[in-house]
N, C-alpha and C. Protein backbone atom coordinates (compact mmCIF):
# COMPACT_ATOMS: atom_id res chain seq x y z
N UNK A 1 0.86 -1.19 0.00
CA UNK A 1 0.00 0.00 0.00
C UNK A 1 0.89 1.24 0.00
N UNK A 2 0.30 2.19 -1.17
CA UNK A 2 1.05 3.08 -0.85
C UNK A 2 1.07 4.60 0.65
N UNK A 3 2.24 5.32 0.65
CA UNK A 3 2.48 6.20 1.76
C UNK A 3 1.14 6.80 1.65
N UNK A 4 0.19 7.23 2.78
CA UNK A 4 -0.37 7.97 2.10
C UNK A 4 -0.10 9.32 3.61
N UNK A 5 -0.59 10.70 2.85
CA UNK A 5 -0.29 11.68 4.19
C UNK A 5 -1.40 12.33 4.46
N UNK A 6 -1.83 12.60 5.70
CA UNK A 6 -3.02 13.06 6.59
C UNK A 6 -2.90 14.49 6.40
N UNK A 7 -3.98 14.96 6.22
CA UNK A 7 -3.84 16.60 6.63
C UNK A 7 -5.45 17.17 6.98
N UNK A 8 -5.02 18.39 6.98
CA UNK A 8 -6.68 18.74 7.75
C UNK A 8 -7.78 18.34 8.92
N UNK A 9 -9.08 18.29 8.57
CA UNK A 9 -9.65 18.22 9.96
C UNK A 9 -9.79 15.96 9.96
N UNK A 10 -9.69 15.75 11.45
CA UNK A 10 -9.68 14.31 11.35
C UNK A 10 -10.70 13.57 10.13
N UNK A 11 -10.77 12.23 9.80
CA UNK A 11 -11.60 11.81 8.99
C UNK A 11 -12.80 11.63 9.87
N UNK A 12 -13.39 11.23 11.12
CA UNK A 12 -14.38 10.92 11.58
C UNK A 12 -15.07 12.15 12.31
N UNK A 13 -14.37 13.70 11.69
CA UNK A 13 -14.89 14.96 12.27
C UNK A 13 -15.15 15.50 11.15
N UNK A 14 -15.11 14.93 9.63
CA UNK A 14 -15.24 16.06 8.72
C UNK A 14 -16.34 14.78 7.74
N UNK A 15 -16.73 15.82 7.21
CA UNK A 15 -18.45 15.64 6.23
C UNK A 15 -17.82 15.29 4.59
N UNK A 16 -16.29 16.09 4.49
CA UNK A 16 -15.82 15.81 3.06
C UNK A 16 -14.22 15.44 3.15
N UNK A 17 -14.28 14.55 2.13
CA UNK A 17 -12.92 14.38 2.42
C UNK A 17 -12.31 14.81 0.68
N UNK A 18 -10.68 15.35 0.43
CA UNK A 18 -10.32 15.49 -0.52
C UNK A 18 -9.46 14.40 -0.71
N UNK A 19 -9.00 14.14 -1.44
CA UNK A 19 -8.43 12.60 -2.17
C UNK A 19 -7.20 13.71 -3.17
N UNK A 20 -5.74 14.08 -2.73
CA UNK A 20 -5.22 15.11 -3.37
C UNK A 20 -3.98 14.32 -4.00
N UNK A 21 -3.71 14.45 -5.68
CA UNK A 21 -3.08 13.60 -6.19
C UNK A 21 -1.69 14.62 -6.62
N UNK A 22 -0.43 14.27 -6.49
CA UNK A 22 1.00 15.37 -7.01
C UNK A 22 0.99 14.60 -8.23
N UNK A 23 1.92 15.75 -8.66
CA UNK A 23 2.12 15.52 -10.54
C UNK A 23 3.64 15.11 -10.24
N UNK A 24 4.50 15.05 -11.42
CA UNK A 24 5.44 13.83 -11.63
C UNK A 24 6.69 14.54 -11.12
N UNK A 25 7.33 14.24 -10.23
CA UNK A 25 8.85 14.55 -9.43
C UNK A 25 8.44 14.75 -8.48
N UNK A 26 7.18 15.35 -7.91
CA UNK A 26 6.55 16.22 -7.10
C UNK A 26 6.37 15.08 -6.04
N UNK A 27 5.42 15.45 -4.84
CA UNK A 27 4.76 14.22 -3.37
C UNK A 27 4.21 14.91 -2.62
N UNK A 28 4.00 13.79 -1.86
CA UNK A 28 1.99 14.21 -1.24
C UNK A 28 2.69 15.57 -0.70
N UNK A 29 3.49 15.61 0.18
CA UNK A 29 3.36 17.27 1.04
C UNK A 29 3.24 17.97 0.15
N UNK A 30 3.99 18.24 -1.13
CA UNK A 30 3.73 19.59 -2.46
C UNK A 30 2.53 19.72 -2.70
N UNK A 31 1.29 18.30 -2.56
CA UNK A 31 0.12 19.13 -3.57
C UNK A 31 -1.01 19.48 -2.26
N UNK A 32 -0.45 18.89 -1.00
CA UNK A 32 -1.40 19.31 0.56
C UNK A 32 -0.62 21.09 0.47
N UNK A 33 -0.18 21.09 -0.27
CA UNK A 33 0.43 22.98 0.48
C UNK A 33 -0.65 23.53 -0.40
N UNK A 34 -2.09 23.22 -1.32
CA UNK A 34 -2.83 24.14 -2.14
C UNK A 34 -3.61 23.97 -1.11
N UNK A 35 -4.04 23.95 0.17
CA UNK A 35 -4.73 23.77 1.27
C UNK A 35 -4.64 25.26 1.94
N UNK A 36 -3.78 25.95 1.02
CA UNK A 36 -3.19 27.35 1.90
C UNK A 36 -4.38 28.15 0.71
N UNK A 37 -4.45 27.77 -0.29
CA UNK A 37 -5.35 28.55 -1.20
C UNK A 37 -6.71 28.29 -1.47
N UNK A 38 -6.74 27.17 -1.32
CA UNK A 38 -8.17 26.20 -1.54
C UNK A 38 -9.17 26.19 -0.48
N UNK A 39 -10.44 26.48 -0.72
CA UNK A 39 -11.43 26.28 0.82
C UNK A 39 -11.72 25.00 1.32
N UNK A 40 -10.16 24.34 1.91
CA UNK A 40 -10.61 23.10 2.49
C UNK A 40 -10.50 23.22 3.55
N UNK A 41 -10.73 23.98 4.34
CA UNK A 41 -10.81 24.01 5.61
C UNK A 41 -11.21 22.74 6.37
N UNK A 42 -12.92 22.70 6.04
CA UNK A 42 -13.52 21.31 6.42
C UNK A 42 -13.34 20.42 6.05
N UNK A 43 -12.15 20.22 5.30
CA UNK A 43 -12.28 18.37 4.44
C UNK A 43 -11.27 17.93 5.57
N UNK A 44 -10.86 16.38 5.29
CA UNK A 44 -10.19 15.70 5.66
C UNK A 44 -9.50 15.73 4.75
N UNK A 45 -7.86 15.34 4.79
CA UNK A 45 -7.34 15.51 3.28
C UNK A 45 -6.40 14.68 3.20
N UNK A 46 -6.11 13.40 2.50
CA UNK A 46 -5.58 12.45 2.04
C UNK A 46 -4.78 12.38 1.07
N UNK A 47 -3.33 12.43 1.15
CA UNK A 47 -2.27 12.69 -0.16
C UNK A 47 -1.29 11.36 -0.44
N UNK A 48 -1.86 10.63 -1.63
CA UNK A 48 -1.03 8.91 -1.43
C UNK A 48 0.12 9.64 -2.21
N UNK A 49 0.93 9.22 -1.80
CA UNK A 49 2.67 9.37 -2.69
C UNK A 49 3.36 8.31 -3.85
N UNK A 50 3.21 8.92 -4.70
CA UNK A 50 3.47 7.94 -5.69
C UNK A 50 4.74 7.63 -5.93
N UNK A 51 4.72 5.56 -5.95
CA UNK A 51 6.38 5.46 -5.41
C UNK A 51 7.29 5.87 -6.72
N UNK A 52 8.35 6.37 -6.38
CA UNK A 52 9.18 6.84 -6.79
C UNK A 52 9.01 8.07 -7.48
N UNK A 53 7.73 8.58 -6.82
CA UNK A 53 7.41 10.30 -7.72
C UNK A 53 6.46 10.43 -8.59
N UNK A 54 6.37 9.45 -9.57
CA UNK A 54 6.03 9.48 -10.21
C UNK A 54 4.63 8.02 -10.66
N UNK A 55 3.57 8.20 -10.96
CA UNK A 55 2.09 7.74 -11.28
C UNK A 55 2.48 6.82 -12.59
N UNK A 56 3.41 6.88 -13.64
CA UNK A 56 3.32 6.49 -14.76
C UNK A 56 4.69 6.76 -15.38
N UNK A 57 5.91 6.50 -15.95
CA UNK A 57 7.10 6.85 -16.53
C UNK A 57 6.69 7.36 -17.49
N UNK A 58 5.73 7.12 -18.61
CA UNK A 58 5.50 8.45 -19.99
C UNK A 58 4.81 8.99 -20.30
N UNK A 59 4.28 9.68 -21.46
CA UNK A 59 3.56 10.71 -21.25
C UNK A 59 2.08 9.96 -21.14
N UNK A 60 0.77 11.19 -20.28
CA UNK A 60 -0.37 10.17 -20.55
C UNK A 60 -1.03 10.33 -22.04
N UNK A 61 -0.54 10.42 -22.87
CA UNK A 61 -0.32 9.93 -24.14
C UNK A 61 0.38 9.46 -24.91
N UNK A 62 1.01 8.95 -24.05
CA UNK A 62 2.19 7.44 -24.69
C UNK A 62 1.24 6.31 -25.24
N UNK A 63 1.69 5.25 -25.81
CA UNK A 63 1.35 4.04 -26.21
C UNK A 63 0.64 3.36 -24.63
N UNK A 64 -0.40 2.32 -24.54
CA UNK A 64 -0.77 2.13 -23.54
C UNK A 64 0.26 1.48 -22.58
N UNK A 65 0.89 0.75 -23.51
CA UNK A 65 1.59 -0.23 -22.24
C UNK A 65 2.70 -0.02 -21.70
N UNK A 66 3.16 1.10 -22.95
CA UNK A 66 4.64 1.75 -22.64
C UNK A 66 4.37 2.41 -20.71
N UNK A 67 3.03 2.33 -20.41
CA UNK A 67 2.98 3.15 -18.85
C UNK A 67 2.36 1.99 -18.07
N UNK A 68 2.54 0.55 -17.95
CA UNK A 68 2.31 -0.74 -17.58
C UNK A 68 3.61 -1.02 -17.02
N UNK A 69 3.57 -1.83 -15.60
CA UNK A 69 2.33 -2.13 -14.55
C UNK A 69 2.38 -0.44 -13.79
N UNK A 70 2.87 0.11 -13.81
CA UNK A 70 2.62 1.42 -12.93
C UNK A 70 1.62 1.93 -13.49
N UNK A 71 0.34 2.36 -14.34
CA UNK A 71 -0.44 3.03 -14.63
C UNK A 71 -1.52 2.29 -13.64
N UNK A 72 -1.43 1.13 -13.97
CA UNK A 72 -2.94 0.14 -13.38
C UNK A 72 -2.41 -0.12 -11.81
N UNK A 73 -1.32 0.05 -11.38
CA UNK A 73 -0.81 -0.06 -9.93
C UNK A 73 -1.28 1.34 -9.23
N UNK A 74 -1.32 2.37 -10.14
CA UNK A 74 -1.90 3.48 -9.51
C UNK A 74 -2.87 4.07 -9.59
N UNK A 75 -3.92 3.15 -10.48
CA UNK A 75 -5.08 3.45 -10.28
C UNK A 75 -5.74 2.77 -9.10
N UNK A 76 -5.32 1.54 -9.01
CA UNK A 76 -5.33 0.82 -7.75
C UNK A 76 -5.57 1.30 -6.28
N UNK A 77 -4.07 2.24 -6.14
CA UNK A 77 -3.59 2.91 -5.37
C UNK A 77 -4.92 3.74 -4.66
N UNK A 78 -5.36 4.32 -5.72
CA UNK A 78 -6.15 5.22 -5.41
C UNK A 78 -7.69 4.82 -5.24
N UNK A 79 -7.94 3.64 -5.55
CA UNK A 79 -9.08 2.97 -5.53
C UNK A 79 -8.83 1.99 -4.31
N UNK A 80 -7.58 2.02 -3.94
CA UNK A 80 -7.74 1.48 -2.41
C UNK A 80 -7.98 2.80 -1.48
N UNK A 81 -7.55 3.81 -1.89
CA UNK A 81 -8.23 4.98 -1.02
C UNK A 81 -9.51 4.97 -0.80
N UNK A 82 -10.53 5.35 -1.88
CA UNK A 82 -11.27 5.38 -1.90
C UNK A 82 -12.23 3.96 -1.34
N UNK A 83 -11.72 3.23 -1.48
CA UNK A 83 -13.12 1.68 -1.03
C UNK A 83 -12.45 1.92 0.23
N UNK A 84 -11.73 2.34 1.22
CA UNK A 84 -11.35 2.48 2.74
C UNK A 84 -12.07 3.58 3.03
N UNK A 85 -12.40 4.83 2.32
CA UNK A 85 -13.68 5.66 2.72
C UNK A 85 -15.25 5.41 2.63
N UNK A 86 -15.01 4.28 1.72
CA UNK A 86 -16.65 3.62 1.77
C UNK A 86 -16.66 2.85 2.67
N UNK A 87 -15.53 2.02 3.03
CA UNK A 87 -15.72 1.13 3.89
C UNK A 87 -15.67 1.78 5.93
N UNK A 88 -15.45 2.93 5.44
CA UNK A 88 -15.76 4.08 7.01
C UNK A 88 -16.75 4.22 6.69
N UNK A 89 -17.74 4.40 5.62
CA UNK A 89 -19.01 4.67 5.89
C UNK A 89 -19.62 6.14 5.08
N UNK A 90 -18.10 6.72 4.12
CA UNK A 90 -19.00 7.84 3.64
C UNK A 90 -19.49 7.52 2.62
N UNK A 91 -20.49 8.34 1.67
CA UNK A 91 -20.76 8.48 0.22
C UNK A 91 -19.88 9.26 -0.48
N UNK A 92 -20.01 8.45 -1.75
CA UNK A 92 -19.44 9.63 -2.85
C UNK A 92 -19.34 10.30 -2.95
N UNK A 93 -20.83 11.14 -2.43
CA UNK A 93 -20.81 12.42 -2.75
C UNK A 93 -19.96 13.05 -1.61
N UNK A 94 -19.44 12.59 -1.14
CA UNK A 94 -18.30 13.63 0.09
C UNK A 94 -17.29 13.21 -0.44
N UNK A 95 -16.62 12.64 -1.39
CA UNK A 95 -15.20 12.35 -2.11
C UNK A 95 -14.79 13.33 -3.29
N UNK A 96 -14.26 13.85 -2.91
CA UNK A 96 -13.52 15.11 -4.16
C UNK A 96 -11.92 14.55 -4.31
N UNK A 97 -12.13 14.61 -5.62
CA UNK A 97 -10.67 14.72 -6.37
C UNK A 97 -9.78 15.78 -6.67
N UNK A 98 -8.48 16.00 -6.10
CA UNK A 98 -8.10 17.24 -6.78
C UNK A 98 -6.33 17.12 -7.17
N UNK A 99 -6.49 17.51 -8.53
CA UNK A 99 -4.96 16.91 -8.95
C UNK A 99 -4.08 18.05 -9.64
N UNK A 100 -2.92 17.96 -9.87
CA UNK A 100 -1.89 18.96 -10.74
C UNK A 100 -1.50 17.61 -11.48
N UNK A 101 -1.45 18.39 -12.73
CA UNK A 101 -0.43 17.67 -14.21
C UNK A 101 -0.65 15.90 -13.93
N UNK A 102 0.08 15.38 -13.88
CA UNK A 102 -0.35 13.83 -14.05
C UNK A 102 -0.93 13.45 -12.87
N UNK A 103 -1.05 14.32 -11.94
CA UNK A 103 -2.11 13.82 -10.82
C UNK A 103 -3.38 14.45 -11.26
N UNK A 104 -3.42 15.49 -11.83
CA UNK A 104 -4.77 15.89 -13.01
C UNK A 104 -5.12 14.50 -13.77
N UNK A 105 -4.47 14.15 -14.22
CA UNK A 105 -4.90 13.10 -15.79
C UNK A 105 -5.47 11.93 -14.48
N UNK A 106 -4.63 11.62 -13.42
CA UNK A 106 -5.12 10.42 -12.49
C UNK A 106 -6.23 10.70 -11.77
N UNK A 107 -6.32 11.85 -11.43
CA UNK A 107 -8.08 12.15 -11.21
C UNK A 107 -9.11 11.91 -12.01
N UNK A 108 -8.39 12.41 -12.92
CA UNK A 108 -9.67 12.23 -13.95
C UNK A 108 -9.78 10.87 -14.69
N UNK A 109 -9.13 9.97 -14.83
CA UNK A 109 -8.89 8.87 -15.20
C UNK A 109 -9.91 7.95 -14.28
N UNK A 110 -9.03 7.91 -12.68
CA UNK A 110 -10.14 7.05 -12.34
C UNK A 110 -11.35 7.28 -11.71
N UNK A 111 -11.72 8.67 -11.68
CA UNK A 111 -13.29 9.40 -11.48
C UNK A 111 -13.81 9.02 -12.68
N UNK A 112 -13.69 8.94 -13.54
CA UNK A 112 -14.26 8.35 -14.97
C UNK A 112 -14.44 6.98 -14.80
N UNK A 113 -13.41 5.77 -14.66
CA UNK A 113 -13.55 4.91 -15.00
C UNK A 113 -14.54 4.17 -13.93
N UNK A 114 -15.03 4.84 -12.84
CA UNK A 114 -15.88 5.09 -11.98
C UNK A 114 -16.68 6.08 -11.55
N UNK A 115 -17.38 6.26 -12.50
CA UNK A 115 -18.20 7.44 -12.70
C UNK A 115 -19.64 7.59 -11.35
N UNK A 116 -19.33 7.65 -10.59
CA UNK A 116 -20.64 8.47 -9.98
C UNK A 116 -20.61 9.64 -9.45
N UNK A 117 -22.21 9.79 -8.53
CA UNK A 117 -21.94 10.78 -8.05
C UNK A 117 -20.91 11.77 -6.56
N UNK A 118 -19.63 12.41 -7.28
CA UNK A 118 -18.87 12.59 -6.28
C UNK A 118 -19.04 14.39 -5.71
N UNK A 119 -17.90 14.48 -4.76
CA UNK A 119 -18.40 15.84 -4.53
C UNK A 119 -17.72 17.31 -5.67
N UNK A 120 -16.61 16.37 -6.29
CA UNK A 120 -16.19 17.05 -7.22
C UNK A 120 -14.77 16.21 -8.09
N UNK A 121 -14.31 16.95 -8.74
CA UNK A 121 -12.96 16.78 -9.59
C UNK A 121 -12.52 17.48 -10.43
N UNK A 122 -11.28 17.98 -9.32
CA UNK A 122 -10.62 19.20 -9.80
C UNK A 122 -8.89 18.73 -10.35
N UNK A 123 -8.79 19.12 -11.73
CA UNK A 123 -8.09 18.80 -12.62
C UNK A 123 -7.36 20.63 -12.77
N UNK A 124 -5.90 20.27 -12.13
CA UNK A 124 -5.30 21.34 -12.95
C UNK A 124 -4.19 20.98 -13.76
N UNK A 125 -4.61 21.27 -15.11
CA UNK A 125 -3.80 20.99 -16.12
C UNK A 125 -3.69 19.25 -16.34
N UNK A 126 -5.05 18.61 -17.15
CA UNK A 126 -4.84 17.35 -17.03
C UNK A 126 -6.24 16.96 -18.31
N UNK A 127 -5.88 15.66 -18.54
CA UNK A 127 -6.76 14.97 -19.58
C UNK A 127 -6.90 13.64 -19.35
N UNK A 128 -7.62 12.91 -20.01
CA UNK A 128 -7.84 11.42 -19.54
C UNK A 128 -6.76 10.73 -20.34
N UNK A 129 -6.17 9.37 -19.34
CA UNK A 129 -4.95 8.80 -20.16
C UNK A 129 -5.15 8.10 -21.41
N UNK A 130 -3.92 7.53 -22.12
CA UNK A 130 -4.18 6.78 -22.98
C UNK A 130 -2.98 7.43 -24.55
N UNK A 131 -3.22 6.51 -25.12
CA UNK A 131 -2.77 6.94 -26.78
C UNK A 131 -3.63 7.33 -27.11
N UNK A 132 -5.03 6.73 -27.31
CA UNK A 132 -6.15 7.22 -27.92
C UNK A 132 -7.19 7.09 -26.80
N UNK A 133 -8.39 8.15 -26.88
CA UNK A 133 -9.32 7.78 -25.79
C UNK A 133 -10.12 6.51 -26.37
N UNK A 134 -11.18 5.69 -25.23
CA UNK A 134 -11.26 4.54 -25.24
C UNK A 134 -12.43 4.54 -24.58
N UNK A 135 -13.77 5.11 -25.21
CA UNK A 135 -14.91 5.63 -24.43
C UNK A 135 -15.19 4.02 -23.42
N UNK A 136 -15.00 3.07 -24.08
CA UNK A 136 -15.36 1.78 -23.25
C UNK A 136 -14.57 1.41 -22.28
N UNK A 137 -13.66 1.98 -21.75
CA UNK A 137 -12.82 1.70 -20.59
C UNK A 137 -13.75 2.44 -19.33
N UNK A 138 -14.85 3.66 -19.88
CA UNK A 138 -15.77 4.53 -18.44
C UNK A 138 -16.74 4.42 -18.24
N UNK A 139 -17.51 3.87 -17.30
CA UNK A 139 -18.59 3.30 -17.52
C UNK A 139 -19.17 4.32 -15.99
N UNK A 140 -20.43 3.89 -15.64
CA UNK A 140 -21.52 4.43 -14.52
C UNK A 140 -21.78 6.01 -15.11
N UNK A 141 -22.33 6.43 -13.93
CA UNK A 141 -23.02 8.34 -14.45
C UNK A 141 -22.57 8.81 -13.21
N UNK A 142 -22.10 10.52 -13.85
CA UNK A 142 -21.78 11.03 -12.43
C UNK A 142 -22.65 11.77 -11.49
N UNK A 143 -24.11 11.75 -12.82
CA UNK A 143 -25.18 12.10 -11.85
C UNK A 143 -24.97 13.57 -11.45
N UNK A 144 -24.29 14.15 -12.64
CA UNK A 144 -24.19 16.12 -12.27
C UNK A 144 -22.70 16.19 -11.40
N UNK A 145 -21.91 15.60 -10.82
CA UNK A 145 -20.56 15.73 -10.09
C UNK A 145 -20.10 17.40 -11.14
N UNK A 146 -19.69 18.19 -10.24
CA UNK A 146 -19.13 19.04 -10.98
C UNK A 146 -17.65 18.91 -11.17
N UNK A 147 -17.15 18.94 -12.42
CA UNK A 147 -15.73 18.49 -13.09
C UNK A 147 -15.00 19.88 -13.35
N UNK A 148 -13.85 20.25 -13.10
CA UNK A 148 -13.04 21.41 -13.23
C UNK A 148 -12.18 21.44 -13.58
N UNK A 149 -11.49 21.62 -15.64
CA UNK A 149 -10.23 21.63 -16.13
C UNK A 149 -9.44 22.52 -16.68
N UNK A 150 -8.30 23.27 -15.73
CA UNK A 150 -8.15 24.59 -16.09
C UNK A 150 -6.53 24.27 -16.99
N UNK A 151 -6.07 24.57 -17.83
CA UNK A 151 -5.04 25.01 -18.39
C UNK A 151 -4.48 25.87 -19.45
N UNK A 152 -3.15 25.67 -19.84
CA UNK A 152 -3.05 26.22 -20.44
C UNK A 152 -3.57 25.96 -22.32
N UNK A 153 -3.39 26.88 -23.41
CA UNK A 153 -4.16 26.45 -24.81
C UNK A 153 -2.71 25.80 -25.03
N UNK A 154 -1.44 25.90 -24.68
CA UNK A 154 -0.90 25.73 -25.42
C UNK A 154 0.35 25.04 -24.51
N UNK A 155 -0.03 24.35 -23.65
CA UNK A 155 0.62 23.35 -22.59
C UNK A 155 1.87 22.24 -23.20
N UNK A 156 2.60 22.18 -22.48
CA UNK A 156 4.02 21.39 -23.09
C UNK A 156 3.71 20.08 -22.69
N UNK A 157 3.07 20.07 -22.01
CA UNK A 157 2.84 18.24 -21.56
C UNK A 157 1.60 18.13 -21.92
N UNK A 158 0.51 18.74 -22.12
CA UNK A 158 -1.37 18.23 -22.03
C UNK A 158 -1.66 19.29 -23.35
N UNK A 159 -1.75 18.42 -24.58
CA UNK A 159 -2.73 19.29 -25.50
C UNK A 159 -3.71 19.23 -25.59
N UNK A 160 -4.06 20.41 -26.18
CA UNK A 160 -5.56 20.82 -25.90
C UNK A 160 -6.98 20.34 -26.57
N UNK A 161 -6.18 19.35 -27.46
CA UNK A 161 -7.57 18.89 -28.06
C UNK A 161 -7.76 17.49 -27.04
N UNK A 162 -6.53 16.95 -26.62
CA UNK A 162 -7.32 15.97 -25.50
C UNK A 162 -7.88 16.60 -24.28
N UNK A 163 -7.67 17.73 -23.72
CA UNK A 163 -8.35 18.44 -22.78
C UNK A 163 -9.30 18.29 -23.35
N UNK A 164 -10.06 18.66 -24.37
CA UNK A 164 -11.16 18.99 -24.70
C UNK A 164 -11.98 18.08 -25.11
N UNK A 165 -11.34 16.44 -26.04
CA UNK A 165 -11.75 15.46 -25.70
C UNK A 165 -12.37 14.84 -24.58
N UNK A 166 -11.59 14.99 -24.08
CA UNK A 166 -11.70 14.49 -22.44
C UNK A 166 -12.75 15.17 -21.78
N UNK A 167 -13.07 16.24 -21.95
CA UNK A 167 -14.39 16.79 -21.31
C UNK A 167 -15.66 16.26 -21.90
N UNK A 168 -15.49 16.13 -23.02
CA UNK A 168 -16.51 15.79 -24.12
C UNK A 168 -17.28 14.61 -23.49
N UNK A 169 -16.29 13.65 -23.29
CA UNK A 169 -15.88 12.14 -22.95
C UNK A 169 -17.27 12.55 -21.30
N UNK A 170 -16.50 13.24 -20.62
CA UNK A 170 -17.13 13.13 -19.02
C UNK A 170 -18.29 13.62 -19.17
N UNK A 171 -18.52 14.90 -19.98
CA UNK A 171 -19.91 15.22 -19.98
C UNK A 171 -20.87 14.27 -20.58
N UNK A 172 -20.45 13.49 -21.05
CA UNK A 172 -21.57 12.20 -21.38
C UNK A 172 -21.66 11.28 -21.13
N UNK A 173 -20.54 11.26 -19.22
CA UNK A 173 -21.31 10.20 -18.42
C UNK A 173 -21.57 10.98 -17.18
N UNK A 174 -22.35 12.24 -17.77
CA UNK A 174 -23.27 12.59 -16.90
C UNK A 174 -22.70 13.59 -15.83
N UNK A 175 -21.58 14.36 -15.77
CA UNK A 175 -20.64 15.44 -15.26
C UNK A 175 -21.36 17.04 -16.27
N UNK A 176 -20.95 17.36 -15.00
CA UNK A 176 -21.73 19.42 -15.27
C UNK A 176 -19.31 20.15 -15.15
N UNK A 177 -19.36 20.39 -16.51
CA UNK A 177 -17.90 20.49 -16.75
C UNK A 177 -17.65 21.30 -17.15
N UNK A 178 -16.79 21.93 -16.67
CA UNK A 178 -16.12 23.35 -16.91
C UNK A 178 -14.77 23.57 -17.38
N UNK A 179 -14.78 23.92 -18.27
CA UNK A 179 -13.26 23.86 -18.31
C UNK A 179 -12.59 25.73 -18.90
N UNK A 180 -11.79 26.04 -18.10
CA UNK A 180 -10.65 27.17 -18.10
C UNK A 180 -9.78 27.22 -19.00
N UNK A 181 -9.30 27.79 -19.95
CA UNK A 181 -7.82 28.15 -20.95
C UNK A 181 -7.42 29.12 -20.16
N UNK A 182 -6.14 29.32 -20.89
CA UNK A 182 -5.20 30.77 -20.55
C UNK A 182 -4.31 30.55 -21.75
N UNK A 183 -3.90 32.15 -22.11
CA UNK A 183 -3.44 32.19 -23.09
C UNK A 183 -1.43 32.28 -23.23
N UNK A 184 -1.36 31.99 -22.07
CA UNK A 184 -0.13 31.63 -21.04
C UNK A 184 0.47 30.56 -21.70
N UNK A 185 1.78 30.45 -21.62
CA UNK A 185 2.64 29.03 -21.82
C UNK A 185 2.76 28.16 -20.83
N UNK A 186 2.58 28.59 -19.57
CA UNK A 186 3.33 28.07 -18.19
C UNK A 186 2.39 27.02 -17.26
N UNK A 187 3.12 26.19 -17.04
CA UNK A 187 2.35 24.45 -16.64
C UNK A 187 2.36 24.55 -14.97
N UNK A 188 1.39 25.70 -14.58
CA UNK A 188 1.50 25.96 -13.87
C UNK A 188 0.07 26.36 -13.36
N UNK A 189 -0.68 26.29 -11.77
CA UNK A 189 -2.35 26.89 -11.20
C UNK A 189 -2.35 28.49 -10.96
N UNK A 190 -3.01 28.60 -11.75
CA UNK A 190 -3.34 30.15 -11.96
C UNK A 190 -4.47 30.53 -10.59
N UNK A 191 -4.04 31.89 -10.07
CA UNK A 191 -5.15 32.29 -8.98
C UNK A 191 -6.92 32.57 -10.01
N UNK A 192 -6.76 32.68 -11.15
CA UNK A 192 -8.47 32.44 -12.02
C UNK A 192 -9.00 30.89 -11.25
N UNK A 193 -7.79 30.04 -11.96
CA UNK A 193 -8.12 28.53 -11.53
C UNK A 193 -8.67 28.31 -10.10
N UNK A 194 -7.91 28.91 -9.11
CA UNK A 194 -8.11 29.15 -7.83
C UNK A 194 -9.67 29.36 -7.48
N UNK A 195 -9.21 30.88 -7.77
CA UNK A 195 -10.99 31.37 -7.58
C UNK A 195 -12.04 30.67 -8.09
N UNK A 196 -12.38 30.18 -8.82
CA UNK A 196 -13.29 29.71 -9.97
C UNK A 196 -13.46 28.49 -8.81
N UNK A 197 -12.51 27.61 -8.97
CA UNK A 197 -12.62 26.29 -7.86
C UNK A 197 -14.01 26.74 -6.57
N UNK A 198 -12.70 27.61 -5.84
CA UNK A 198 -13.42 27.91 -4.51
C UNK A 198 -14.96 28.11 -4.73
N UNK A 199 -15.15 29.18 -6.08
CA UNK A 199 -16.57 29.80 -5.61
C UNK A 199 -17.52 28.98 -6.03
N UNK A 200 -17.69 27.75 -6.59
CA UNK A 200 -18.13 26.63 -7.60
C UNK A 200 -17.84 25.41 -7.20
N UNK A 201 -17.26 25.22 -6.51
CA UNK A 201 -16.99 23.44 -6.49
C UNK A 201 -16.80 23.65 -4.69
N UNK A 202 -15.87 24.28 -4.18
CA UNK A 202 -15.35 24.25 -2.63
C UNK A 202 -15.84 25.09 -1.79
N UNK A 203 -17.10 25.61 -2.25
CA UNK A 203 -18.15 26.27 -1.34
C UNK A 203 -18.21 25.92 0.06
């Protein structure tokens, strides 16, 4: 099992919990420090560390297998998170996702490939994995979950027509989806991204 790191209010004192995924070199303490910007006050907040840094060795638009066994080891990962919060007793709908760069694409990957209704999924700078998308790999409805994908048009790791795929993809299993550009180069969370989150999804 992987590390995973605690932050925020205990799990059996809080109503929501966040499920917070780091992007590639990065670990759990880097993506718990958006806790300083984000209105999570009330969540519980859960950061698994992906071993050796990194969720996947290539891009999430490499060939499929070229990112095998680590792609399906870390979806795992995170789907053992989650069935240990069902198995405490919450619903979905108190499970929010929130990711940077390939912890973006892993949010959204396996909130899709388990589509219900959650309390959110927040994607900065991220798309669903794969060489090609693969509408039959996502199955259930999210039943309205609000989905949030902010980046850049012209991103060095995430292009923009799979961003935009990829929304396409969620809004038709049933996600209310939003998605943000900037006309910026830099692979990086913008305070728009910020705000927008808070006043819409982290109410």
């Amino acid at each position: 099992m992987a590390e995973i790191i605690r932050s925020g209010k205990p799990l059996d004192e809080s109503s929501k919990v966040a499920i917070m995924i780091h992007g590639r070199g990065a670990n759990a303490s880097s993506i718990l420090g958006l806790k300083q910007y984000l209105n999570l006050d009330e969540f519980a907040l859960l950061a698994p560390q992906a071993p050796g840094g990194t969720w996947y060795p290539y891009s999430f638009i490499a060939p499929d297998s070229n990112n095998e066994p680590a792609f399906s080891n870390s979806i795992e990962i995170i789907n053992k998170v989650v069935q240990d919060l069902f198995d405490k007793g919450l619903r979905s709908d108190q499970i929010y996702f929130i990711g940077f760069s390939q912890g973006a694409c892993l949010s959204l990957e396996y909130a899709s490939q388990n589509a219900k209704k959650y309390g959110g999924v927040i994607a900065f700078t991220g798309g669903l994995i794969g060489e090609k998308l693969n509408p039959a790999k996502y199955k259930g409805d999210f039943l309205g979950t609000p989905v949030f994908i902010g980046s850049s048009l012209k991103d060095m790791h995430v292009p923009l027509s799979r961003i935009e795929a990829s929304a396409e993809l969620i809004k038709n299993l049933g996600a209310e989806v939003k998605t943000l550009f900037f006309a910026d180069t830099q692979h990086t969370i913008r305070q728009e991204e910020i705000d927008w989150v808070n006043k819409n999804i982290l109410k």
